[in-house]
N, C-alpha and C. Protein backbone atom coordinates (compact mmCIF):
# COMPACT_ATOMS: atom_id res chain seq x y z
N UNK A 1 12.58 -8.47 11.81
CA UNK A 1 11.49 -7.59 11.43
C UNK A 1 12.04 -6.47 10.57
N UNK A 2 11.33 -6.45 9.42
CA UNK A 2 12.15 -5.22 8.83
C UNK A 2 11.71 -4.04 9.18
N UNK A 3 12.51 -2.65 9.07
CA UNK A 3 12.08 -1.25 9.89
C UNK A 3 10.90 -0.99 9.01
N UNK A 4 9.97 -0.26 10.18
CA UNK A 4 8.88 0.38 9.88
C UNK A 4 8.80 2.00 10.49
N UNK A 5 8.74 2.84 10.03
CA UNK A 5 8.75 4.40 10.11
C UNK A 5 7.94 4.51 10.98
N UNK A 6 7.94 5.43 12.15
CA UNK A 6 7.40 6.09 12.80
C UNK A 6 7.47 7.36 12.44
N UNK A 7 5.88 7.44 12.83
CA UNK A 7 4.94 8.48 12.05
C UNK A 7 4.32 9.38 12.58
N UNK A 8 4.08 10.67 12.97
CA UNK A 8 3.05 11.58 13.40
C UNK A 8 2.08 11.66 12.21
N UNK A 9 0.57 11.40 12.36
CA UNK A 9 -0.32 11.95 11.43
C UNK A 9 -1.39 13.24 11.54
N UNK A 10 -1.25 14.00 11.36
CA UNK A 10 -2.26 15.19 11.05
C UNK A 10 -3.46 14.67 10.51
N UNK A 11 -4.66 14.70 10.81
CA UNK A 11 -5.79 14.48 10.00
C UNK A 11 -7.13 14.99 10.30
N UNK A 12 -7.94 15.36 9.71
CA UNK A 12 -9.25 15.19 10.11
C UNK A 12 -10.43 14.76 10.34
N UNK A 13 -11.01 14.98 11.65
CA UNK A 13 -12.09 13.74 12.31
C UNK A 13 -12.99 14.27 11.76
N UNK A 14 -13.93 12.64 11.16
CA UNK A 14 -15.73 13.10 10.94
C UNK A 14 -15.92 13.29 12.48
N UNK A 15 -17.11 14.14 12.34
CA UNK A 15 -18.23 14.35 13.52
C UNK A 15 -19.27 13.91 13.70
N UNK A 16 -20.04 13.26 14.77
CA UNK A 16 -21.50 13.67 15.01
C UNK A 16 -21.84 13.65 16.15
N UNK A 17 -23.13 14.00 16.49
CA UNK A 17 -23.31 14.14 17.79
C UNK A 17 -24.30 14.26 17.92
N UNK A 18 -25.15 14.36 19.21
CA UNK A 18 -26.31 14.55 20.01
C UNK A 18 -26.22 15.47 21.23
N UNK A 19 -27.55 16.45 21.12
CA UNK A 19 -27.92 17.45 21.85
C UNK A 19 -28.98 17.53 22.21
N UNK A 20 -29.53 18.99 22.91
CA UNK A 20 -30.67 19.43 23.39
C UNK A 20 -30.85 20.04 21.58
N UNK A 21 -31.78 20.62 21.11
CA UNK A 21 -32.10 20.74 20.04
C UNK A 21 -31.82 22.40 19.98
N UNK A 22 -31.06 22.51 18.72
CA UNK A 22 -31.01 24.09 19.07
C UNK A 22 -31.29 24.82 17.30
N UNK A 23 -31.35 25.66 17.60
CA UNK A 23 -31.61 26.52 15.69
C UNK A 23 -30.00 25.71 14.60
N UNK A 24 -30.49 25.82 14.09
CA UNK A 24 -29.49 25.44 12.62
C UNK A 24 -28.40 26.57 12.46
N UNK A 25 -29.02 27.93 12.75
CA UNK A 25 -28.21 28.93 12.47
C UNK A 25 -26.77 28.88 13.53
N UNK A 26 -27.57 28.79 14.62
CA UNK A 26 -26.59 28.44 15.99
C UNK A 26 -25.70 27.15 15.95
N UNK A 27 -25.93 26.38 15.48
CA UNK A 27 -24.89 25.14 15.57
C UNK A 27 -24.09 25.43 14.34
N UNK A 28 -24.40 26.22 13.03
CA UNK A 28 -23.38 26.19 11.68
C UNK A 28 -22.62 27.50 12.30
N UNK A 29 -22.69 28.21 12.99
CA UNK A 29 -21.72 29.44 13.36
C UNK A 29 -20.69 28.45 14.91
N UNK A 30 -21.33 27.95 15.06
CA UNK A 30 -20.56 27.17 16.61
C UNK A 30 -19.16 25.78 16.09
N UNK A 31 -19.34 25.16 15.03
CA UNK A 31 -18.94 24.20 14.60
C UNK A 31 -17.80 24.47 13.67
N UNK A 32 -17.35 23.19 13.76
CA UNK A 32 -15.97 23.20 12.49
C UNK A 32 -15.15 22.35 12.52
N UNK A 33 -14.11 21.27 11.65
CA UNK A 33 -13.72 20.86 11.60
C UNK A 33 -12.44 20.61 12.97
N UNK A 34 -12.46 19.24 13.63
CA UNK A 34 -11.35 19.21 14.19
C UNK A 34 -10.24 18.77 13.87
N UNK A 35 -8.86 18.79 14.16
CA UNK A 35 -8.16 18.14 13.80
C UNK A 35 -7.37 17.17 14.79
N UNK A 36 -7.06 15.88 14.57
CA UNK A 36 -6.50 14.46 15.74
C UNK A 36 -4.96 14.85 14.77
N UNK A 37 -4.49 14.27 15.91
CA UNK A 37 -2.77 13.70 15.91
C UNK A 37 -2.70 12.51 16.10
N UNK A 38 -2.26 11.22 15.52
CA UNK A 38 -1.84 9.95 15.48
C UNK A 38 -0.18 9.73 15.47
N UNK A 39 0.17 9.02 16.39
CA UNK A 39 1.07 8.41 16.58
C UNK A 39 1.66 7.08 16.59
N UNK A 40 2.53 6.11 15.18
CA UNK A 40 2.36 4.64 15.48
C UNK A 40 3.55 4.67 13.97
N UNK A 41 3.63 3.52 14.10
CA UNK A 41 4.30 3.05 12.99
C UNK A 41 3.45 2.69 11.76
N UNK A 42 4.30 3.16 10.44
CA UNK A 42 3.21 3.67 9.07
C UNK A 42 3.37 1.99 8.79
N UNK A 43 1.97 1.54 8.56
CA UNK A 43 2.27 0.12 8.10
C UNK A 43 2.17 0.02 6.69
N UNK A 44 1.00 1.17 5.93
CA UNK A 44 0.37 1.10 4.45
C UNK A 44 0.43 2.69 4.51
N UNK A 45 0.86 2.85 2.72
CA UNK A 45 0.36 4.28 3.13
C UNK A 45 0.19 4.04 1.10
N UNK A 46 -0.65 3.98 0.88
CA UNK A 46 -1.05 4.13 -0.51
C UNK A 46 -2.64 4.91 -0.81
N UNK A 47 -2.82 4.76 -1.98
CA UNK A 47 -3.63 6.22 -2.53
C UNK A 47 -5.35 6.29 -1.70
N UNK A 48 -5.69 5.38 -1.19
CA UNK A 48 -7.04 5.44 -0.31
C UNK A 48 -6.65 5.65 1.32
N UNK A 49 -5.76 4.82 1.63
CA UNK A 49 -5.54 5.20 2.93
C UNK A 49 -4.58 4.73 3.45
N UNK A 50 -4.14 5.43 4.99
CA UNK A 50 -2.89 4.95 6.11
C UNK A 50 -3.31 3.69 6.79
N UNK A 51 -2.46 3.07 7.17
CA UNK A 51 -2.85 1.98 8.36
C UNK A 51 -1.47 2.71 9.06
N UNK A 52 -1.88 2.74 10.63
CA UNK A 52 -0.92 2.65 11.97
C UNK A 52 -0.57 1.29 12.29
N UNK A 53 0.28 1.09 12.89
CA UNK A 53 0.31 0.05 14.02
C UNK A 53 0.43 0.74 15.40
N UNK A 54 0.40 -0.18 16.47
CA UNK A 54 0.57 0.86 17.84
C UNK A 54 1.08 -0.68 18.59
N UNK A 55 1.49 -1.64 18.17
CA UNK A 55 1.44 -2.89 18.78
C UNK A 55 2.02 -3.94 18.21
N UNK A 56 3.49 -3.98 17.68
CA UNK A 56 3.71 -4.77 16.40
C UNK A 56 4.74 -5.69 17.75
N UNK A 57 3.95 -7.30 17.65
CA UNK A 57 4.98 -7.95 18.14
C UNK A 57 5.56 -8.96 16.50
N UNK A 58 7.24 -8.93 16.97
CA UNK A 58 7.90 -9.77 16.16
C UNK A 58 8.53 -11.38 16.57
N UNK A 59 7.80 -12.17 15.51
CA UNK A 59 8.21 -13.30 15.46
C UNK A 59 9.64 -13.53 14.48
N UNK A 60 10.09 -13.94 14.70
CA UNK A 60 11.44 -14.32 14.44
C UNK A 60 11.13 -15.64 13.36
N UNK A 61 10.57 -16.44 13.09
CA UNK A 61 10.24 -17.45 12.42
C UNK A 61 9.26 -17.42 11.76
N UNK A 62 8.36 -15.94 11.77
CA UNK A 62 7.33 -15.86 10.93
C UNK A 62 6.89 -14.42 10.51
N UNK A 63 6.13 -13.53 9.94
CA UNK A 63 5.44 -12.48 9.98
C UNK A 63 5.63 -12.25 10.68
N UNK A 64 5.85 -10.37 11.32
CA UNK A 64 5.57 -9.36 12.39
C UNK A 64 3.98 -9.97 12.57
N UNK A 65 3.13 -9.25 13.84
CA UNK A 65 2.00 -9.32 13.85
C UNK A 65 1.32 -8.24 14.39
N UNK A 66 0.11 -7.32 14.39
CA UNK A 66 0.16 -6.12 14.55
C UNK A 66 -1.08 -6.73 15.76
N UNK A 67 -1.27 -5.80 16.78
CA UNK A 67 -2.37 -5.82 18.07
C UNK A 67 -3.20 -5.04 17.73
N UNK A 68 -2.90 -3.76 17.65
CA UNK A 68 -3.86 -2.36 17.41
C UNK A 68 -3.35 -1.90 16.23
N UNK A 69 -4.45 -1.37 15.66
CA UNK A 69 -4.10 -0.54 14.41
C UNK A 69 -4.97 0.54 14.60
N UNK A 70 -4.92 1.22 13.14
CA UNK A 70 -6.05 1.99 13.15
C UNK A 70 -5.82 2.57 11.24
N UNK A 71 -7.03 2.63 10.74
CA UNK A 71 -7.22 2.74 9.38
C UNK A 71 -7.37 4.86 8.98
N UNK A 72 -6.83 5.36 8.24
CA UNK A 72 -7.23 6.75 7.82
C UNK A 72 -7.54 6.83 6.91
N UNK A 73 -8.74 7.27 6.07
CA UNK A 73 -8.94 7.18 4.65
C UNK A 73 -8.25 8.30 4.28
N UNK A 74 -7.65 8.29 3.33
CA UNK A 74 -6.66 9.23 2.76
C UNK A 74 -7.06 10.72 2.96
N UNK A 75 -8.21 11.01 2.27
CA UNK A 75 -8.75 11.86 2.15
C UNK A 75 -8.88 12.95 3.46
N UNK A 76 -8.67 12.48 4.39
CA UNK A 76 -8.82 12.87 5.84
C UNK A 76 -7.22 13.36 6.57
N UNK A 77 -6.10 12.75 5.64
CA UNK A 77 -4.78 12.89 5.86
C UNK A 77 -4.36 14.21 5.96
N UNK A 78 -4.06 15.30 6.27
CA UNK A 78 -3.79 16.59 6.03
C UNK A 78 -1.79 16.55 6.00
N UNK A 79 -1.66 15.69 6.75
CA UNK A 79 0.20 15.76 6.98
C UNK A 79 0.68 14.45 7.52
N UNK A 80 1.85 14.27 7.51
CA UNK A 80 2.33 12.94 7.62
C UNK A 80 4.00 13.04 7.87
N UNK A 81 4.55 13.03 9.30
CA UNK A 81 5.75 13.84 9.25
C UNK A 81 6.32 12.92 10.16
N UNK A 82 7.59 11.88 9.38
CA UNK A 82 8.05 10.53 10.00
C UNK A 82 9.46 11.39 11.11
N UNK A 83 8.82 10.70 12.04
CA UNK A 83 10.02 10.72 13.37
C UNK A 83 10.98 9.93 13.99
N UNK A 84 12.13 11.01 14.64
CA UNK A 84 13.40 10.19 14.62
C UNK A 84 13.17 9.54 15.26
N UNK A 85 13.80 8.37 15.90
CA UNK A 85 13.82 7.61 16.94
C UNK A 85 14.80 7.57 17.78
N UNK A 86 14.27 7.83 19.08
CA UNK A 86 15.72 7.78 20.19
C UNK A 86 16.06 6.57 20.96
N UNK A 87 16.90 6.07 21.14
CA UNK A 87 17.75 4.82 22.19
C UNK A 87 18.25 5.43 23.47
């Protein structure tokens, strides 16, 4: 399998949600962007977006194969800061 970087990602989550109904004024002063942390090995990282892995089993006679992933559209990326690895 050839090495794949492990990755912390910084990014930001869309929102939405459901409530009791409240003024407009009250929910735009209450709200704001959150930000997620991702953790996985960088599989893609080109100009639209990241792919993770979180699940890479290796075949020896063929392709790695990934279980879980997860997609970031670029745009949502804020940081991207590859980590050491310990034994």
């Amino acid at each position: 399998m050839k090495e794949i970087d492990l990755v912390k990602v910084k990014w930001l989550d869309a929102q939405t949600g459901f409530a009791q109904a409240i003024p407009i004024s009250e929910f735009l002063e209450d709200f704001k962007p959150l930000y997620n942390y991702s953790v996985g090995q960088l599989l893609c990282n080109d100009k639209e977006k990241i792919i993770l892995g979180f699940l890479i089993m290796d075949d020896s006679d063929e392709d790695s194969l990934v279980k879980h992933w997860q997609l970031i559209p670029k745009g949502m990326v804020k940081e991207i800061t590859k980590l050491k690895e310990t034994r």
